[in-house]
Protein backbone atom coordinates (compact mmCIF):
# COMPACT_ATOMS: atom_id res chain seq x y z
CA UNK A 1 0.00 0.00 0.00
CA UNK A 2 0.88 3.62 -0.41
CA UNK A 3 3.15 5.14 2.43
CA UNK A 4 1.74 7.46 4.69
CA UNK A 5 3.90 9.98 3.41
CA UNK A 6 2.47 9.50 -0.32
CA UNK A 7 -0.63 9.51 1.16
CA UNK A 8 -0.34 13.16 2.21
CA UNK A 9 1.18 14.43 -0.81
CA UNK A 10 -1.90 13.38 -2.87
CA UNK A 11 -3.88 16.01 -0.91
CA UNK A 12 -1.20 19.24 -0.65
CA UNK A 13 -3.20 21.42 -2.95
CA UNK A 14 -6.58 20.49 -1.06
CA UNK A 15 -6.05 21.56 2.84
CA UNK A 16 -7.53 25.02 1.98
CA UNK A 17 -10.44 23.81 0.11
CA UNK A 18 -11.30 21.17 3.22
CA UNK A 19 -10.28 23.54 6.39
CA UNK A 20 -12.96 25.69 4.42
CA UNK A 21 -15.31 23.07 4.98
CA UNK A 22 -15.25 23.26 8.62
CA UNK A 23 -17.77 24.83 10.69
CA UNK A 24 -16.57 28.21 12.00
CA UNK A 25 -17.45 27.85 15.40
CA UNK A 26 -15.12 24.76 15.49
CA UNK A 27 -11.91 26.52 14.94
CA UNK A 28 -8.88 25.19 16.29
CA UNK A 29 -7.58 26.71 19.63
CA UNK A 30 -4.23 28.49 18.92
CA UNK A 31 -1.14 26.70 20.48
CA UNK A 32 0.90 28.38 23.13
CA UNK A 33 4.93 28.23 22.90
CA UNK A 34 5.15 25.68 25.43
CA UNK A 35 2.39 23.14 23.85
CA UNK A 36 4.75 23.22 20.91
CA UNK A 37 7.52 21.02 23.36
CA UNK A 38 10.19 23.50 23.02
CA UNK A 39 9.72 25.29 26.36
CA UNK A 40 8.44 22.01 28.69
CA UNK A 41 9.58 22.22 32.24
CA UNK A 42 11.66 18.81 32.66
CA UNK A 43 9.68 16.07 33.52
CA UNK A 44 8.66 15.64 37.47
CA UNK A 45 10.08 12.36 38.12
CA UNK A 46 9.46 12.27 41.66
CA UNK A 47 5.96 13.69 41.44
CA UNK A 48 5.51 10.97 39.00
CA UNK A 49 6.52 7.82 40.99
CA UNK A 50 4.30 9.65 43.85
CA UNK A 51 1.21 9.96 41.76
CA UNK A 52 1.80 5.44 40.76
CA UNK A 53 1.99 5.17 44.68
CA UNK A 54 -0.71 6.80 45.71
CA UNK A 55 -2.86 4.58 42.68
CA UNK A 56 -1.29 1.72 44.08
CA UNK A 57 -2.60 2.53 47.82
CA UNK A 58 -6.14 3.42 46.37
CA UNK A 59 -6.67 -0.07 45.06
CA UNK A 60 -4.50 -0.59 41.77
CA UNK A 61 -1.94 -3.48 42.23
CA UNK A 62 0.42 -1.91 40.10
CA UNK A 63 0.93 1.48 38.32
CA UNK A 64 3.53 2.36 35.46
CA UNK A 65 4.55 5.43 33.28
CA UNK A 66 6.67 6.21 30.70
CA UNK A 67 7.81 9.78 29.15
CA UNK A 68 9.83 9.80 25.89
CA UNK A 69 11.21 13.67 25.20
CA UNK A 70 13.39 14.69 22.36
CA UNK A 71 14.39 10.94 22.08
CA UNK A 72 15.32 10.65 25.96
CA UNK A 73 13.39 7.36 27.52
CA UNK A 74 12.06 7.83 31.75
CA UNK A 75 10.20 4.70 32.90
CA UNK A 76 8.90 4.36 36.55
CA UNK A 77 6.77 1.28 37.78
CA UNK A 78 5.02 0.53 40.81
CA UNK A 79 3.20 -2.68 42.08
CA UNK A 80 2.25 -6.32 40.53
CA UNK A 81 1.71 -7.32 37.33
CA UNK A 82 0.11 -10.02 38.17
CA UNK A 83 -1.53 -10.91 42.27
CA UNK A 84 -1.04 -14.64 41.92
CA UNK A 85 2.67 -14.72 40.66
CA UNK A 86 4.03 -11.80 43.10
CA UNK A 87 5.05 -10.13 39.32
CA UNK A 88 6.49 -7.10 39.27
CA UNK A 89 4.74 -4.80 37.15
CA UNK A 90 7.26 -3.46 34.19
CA UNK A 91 7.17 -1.11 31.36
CA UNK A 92 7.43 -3.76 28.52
CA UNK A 93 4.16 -5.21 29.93
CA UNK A 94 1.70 -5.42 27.57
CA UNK A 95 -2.09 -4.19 28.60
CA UNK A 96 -5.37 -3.40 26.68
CA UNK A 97 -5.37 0.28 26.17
CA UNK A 98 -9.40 0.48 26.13
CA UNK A 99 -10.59 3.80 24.33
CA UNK A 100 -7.60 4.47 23.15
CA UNK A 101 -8.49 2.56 20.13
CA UNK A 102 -10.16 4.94 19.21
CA UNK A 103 -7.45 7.27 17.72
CA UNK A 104 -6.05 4.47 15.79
CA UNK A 105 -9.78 3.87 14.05
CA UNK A 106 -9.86 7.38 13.56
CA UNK A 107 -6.35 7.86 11.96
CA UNK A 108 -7.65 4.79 9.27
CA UNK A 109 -10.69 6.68 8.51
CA UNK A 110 -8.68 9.96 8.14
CA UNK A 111 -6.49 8.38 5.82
CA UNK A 112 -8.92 7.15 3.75
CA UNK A 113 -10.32 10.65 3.55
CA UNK A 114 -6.83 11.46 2.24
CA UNK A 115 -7.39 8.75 -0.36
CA UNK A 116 -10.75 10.30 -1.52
CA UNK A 117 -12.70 7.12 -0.44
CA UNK A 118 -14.70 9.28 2.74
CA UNK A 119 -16.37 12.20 2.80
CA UNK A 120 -15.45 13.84 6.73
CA UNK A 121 -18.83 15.46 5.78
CA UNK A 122 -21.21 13.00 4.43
CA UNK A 123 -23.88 10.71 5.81
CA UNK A 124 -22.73 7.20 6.98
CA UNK A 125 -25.79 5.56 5.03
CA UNK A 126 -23.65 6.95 1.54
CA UNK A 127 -21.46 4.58 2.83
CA UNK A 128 -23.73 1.55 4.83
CA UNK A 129 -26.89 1.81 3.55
CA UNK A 130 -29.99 1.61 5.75
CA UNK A 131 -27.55 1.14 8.82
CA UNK A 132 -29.30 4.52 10.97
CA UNK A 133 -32.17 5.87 11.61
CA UNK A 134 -31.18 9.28 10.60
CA UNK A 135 -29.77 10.24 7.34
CA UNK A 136 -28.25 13.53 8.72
CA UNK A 137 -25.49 11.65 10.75
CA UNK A 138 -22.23 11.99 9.08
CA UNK A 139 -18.97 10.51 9.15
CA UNK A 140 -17.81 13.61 11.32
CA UNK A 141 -20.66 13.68 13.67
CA UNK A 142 -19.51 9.52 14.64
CA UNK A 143 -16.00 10.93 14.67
CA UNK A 144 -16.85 13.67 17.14
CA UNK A 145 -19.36 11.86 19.76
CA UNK A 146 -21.81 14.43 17.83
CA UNK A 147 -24.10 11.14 16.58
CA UNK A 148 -26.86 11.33 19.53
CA UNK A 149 -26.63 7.28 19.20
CA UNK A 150 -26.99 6.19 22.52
CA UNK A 151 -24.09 4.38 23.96
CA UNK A 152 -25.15 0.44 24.31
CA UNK A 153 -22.69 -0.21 27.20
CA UNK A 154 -24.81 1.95 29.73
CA UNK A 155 -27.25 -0.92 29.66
CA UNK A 156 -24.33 -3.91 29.43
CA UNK A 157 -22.22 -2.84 32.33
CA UNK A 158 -24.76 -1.31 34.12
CA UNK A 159 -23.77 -3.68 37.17
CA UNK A 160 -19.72 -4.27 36.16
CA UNK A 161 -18.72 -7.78 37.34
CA UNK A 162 -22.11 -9.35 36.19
CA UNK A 163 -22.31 -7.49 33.56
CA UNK A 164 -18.60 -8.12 32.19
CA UNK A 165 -19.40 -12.21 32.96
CA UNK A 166 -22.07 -11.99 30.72
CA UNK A 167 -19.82 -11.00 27.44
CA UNK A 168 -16.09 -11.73 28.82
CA UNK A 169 -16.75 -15.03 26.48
CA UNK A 170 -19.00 -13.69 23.59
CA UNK A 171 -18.03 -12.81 19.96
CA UNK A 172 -20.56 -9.84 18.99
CA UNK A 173 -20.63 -8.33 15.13
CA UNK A 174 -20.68 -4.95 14.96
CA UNK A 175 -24.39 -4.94 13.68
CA UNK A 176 -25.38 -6.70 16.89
CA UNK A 177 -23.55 -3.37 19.08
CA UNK A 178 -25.40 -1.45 16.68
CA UNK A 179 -28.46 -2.80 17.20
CA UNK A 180 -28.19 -2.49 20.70
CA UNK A 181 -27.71 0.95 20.63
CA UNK A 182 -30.83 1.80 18.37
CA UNK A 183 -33.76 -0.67 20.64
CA UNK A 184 -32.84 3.26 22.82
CA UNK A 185 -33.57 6.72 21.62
CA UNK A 186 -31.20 8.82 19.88
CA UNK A 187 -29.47 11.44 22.55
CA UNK A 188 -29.92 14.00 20.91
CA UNK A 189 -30.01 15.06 17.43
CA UNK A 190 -26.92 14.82 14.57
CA UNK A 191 -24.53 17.54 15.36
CA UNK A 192 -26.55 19.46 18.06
CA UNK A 193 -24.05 18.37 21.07
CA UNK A 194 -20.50 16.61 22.29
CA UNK A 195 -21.96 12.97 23.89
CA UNK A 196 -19.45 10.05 24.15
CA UNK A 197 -20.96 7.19 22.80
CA UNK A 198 -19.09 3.67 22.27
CA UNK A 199 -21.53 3.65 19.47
CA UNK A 200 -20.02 5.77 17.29
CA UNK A 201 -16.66 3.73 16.96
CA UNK A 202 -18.54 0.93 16.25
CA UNK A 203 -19.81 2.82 13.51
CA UNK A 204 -16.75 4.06 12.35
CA UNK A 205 -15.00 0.18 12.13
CA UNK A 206 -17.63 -0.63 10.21
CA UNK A 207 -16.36 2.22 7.38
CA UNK A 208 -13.00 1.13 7.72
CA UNK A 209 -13.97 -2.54 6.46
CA UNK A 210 -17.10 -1.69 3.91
CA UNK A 211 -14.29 1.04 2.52
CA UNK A 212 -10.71 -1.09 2.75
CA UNK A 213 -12.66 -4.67 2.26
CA UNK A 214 -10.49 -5.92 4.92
CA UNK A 215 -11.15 -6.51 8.60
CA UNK A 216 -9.83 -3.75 11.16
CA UNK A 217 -6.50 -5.34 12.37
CA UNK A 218 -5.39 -5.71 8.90
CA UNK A 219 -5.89 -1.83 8.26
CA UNK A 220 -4.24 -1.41 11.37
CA UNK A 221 -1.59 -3.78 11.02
CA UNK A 222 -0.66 -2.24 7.55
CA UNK A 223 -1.13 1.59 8.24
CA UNK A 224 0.17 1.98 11.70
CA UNK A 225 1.30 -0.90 13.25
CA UNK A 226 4.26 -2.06 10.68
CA UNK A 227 5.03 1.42 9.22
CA UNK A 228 5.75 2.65 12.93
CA UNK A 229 7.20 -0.58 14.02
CA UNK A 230 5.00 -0.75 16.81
CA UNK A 231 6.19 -4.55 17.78
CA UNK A 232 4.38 -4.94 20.85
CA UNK A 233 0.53 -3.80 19.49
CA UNK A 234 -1.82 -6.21 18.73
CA UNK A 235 -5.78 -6.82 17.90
CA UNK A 236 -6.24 -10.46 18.31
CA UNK A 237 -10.25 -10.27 18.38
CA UNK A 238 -11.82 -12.36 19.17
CA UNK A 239 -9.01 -14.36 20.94
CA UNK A 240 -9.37 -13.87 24.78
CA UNK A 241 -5.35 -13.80 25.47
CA UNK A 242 -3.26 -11.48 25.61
CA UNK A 243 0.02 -12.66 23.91
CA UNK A 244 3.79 -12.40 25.17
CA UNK A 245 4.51 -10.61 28.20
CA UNK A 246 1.70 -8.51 29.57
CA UNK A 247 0.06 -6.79 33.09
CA UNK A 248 -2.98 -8.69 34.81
CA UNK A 249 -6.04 -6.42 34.73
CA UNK A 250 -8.17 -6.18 37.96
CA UNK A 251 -11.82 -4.97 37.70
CA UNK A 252 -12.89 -3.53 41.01
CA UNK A 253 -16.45 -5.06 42.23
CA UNK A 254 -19.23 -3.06 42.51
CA UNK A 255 -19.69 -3.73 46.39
CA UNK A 256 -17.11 -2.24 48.54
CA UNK A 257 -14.17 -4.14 49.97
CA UNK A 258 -15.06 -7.18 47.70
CA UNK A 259 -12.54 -9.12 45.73
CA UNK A 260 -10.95 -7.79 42.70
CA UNK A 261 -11.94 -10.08 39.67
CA UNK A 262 -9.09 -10.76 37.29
CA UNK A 263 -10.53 -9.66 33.87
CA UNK A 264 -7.24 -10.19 31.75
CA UNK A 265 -9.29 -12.86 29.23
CA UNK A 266 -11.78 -11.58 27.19
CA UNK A 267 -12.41 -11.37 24.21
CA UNK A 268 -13.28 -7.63 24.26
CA UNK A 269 -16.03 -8.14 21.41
CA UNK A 270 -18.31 -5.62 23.42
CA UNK A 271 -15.59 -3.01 21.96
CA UNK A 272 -13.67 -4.17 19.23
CA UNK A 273 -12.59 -1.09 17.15
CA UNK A 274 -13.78 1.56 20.00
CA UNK A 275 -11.45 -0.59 22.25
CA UNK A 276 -10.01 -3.94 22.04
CA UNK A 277 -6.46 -2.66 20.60
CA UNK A 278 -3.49 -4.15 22.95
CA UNK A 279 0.10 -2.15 23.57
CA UNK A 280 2.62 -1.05 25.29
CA UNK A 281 3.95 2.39 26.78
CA UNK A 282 6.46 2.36 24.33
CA UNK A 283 4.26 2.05 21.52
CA UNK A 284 1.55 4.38 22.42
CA UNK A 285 4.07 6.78 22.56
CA UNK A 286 5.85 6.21 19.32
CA UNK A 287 1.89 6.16 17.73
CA UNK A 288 1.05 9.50 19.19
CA UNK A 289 4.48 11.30 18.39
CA UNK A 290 3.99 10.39 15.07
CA UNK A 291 0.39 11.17 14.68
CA UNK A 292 0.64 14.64 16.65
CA UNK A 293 4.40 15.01 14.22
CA UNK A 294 2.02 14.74 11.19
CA UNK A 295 3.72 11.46 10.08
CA UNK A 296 0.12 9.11 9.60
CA UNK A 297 -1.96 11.73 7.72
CA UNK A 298 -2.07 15.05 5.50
CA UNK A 299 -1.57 18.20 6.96
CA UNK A 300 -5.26 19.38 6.25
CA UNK A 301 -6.85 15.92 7.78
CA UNK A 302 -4.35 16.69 11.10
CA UNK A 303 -6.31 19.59 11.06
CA UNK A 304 -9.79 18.31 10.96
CA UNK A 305 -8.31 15.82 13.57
CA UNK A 306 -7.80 18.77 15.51
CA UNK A 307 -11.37 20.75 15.20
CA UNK A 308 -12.15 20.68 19.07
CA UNK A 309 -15.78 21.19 20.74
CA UNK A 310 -16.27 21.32 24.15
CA UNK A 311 -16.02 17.88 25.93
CA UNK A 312 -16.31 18.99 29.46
CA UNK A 313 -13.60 21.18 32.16
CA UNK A 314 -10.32 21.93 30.45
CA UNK A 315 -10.72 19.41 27.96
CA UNK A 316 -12.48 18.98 24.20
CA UNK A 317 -12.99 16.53 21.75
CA UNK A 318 -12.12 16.37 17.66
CA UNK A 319 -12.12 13.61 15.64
CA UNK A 320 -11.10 10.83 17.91
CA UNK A 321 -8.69 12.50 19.51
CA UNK A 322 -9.30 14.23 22.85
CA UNK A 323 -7.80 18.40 24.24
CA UNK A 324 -6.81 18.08 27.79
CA UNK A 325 -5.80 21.84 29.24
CA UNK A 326 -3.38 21.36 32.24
CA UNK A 327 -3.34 23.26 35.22
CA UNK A 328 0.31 25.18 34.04
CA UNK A 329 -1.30 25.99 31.11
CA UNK A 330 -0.04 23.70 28.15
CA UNK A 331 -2.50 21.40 26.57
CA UNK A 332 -1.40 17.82 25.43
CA UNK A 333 -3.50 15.73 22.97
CA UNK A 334 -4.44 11.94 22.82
CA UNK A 335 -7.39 9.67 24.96
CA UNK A 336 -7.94 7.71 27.78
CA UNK A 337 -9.29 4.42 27.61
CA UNK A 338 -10.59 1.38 30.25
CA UNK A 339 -11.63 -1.82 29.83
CA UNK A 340 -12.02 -4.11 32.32
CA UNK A 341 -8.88 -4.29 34.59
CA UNK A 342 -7.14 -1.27 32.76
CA UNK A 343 -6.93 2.75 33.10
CA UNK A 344 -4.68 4.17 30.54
CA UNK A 345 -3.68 7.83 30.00
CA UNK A 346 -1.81 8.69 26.50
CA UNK A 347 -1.02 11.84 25.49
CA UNK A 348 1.51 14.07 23.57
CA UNK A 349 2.71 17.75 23.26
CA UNK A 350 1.47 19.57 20.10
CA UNK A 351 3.71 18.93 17.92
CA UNK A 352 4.47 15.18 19.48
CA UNK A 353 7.87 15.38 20.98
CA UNK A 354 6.87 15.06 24.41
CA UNK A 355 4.93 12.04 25.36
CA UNK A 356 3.20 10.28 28.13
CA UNK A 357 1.53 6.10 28.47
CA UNK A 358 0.60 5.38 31.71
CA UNK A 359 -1.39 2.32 32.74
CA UNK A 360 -2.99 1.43 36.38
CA UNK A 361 -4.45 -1.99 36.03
CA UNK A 362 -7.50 -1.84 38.00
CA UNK A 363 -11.23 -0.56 36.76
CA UNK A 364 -13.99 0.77 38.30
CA UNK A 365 -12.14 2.67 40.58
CA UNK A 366 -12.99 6.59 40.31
CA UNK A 367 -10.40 7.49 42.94
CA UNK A 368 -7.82 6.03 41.04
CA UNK A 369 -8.77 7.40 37.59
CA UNK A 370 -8.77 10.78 39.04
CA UNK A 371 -5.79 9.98 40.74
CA UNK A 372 -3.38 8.95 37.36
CA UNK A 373 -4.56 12.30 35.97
CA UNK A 374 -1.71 13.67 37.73
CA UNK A 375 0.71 11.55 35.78
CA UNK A 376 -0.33 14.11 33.03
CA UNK A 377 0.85 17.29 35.41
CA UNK A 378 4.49 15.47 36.00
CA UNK A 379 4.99 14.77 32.68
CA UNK A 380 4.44 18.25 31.29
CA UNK A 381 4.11 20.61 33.71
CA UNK A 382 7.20 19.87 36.00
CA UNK A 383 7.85 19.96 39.88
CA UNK A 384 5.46 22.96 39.96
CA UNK A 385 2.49 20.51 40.44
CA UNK A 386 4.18 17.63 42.53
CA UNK A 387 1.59 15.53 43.78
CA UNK A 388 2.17 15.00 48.14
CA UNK A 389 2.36 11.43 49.47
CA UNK A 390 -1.17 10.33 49.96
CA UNK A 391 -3.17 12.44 47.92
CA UNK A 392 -4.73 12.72 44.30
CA UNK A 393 -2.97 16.00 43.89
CA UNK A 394 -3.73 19.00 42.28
CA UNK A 395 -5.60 17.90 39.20
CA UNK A 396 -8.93 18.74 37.28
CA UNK A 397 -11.41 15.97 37.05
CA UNK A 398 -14.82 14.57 37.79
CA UNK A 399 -16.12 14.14 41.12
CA UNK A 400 -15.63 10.21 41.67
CA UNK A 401 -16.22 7.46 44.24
CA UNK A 402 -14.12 5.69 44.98
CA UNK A 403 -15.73 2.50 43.95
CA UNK A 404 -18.59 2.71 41.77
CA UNK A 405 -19.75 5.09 38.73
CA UNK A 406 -18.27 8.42 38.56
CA UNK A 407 -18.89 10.66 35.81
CA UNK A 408 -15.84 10.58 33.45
CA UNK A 409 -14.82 10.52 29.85
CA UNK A 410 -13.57 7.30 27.08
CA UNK A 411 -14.92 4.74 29.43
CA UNK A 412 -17.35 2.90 28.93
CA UNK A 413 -20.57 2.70 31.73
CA UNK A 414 -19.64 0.53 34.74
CA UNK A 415 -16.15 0.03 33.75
CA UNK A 416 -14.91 3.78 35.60
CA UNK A 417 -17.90 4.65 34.60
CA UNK A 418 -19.88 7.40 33.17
C-alpha cells in the first residue's frame, strides 16, 4: 500500500479547500509556545513515581509510566503485574489500552479521507446503507461523539462484574452493538451536542472494512502498526489472550471491599474497534508522536483531527482524539481508555515530541482514575504541580467514588464509569 507519506502528498493542494469546509465555530484553539515542546519544564520524576503510589494505595496493584522527550526514555513502575505470581509490574508489559483505540480507528478513517474514499462530511448511510435511523449523521458527527446514538454499554455494564461475565466469552458483530444501541432513543439530534458514545466507533470500524474490504487489524496492522514498528501492538479479536509478556487487569467489584476479579481474558467483542487494541507504553508513545508530528496523515486531515468542541472542564474533543488543558497551562493531545482491569492515560505535546503512556491496572475505581490524571501534570508541567504522598494532587477531574460510577470521559458505563 501507499506510504503514509504519499498519502499526504496526494492532498497538498486540497487543505484550503477542506479547512474551508469546517464549521466556523469549530476553529482550532491556537497553540501556546510551550504546547509546541520547546519550552516544557523537565519532567517531574518524583511527582511521578508519587502519583503510581498513591494509585497503588487506592486499590490498583500496580501502576507504570513512561515519558519519551526529544528521544530521551524515563520509565517508573510501581506494584504487581500479576496478584497470583508476586510479578512485578514493568514497562514492557503489555495491557489493553481500552478507548484508546479509538485514535487508531480514527487515523484509518482519516487516511482514507486522504485517499478520496470518505467524505469527513457525508452521511454514513452513503457509505452503509440503511444502517441509521437518521440520514443527517455523518462521518464527522460519529467521529466527534456528535451522533446522539446512545451508547449500548450503559445498559451492558450497568452492574460491572455481572455485567462483564455476561460478554467476557461472547463474539458480537458490529451490527449486533449497533443494534443495541438503536432498541434506545437517539441522545440528541446529529450535530446538536458533544456525547461520548461507544456507538459511534462501532460505527466508524464498520467504514474502515465496507471502505478497505479488509477486517480492522489488517488496516491497522498495515497503516500503523508495521510502518511505525510498533512490535508490541496487537488486535487479536476475538481471541481472549493477551500474547507475550503482559500486566494482569483487575476490575474492582461493585460492592465495597469485595474481591478484585481478574478480567485479563476476554475477548473484548463488546468493543472491538472503540477498544479492544493491545500495547505497550512504548508504543503508544511512538503512535502519538507520530500522529501529533504529522507522520500518519495530511496536513489538512491533522487539522480536521484537531477541530475541538467542548467535551467537558479543560478538555475537548475532535475527531477521535481528545484536548486536555493542564493546570500550568499547556495542553497535550491523545485519549484515555478502560476496559475491564485497565486505566490508561496517552497523550503528547502539540507537535508530538513530548509524550506520556501510563497504565494502572484496575477498573472501576474513580479514585484512582482521578488519581493517574496527575501523571499528566508530571509529565508536562514539571515539579510545579508535585503531587504529596497520599493524595490525588492538584488535578482537574470529575467528582468520583471511589468504587462505583463516577462521571468521566472514554470509558465505557460501569467500567470507571460514566
Amino acid at each position: 500500500m501507499a506510504s503514509a507519506t504519499a498519502r499526504r502528498g496526494t492532498v497538498v493542494g486540497a487543505v484550503l479547500l477542506s479547512l474551508l469546509g469546517v464549521p466556523a465555530q469549530a476553529a482550532p484553539r491556537q497553540s501556546t509556545a510551550a504546547e509546541a515542546g520547546s519550552t516544557l519544564p523537565a519532567p517531574d520524576l518524583v511527582g511521578l513515581r508519587a502519583v503510581l503510589r498513591t494509585a497503588q494505595r487506592q486499590g490498583a496493584p500496580g501502576a507504570m509510566a513512561r515519558i519519551d522527550d526529544h528521544g530521551t526514555a524515563y520509565r517508573v513502575a510501581e506494584g504487581l503485574a500479576d496478584r497470583g505470581t508476586r510479578r512485578a509490574l514493568d514497562e514492557a508489559d503489555r495491557f489493553r489500552i481500552g478507548s484508546v483505540t479509538k485514535v487508531f480507528t480514527a487515523v484509518v478513517l482519516l487516511q482514507l479521507a486522504d485517499e478520496k474514499k470518505l467524505r469527513l462530511d457525508a452521511p454514513v448511510n452513503r457509505y452503509l446503507p440503511g444502517l441509521l435511523p437518521d440520514d443527517r449523521i455523518t462521518v464527522r458527527h460519529v467521529l466527534s461523539h456528535r451522533s446522539g446514538l446512545y451508547d449500548y454499554t450503559h445498559d451492558m455494564f450497568a452492574q460491572s462484574v455481572q455485567g462483564f461475565e455476561a460478554v467476557r466469552g461472547k463474539v458480537f458483530t458490529y451490527r449486533e452493538l449497533v443494534d443495541r444501541s438503536l432498541r434506545r432513543p437517539r441522545t440528541d439530534a446529529p450535530g446538536a451536542v458533544y456525547a461520548y458514545s461507544n456507538t459511534n466507533f462501532v460505527v466508524a470500524g464498520m467504514l474502515v472494512e465496507k471502505l478497505t474490504g479488509h477486517s480492522v487489524r489488517t488496516e491497522y496492522q498495515n497503516r500503523i502498526i508495521e510502518p511505525l514498528n510498533l512490535r508490541d501492538t496487537v488486535y487479536v479479536h476475538p481471541a481472549t489472550k493477551i500474547p507475550g509478556r503482559y500486566a494482569h487487569g483487575y476490575l474492582t467489584p461493585d460492592q465495597a471491599g469485595a474481591a478484585l476479579v481478574d478480567a485479563t481474558d476476554q475477548t473484548a467483542s463488546w468493543a472491538q474497534s472503540a477498544g479492544a487494541i493491545i500495547s505497550t507504553t512504548r508504543d503508544l508513545n511512538t503512535f502519538l508522536s507520530a500522529l501529533l508530528g504529522g507522520r500518519l496523515t495530511s496536513a489538512a486531515q491533522l487539522a480536521q483531527m484537531r477541530r475541538w468542541m467542548p467535551s467537558g472542564t479543560a478538555q475537548a474533543y475532535g475527531l477521535g482524539l481528545r484536548r486536555r488543558d493542564l493546570s500550568c497551562g499547556v495542553s497535550v493531545y491523545g485519549h484515555t481508555g478502560a476496559v475491564q482491569g485497565y486505566y490508561t492515560y496517552a497523550f503528547a505535546s502539540n507537535d508530538g515530541r513530548r509524550s506520556l503512556s501510563a497504565l494502572a491496572n484496575t477498573s472501576n475505581n474513580g479514585t484512582v482514575l482521578t488519581t493517574m490524571l496527575g501523571t499528566l501534570e508530571s509529565a508536562f508541567c514539571g515539579e510545579r504541580t508535585r503531587v504529596p504522598s497520599g493524595s490525588a494532587g492538584p488535578v482537574e477531574g470529575p467528582t468520583e467514588r471511589p468504587v462505583g460510577r463516577p462521571a468521566a470521559e472514554d470509558i465505557a458505563h460501569g467500567i470507571a464509569a460514566d
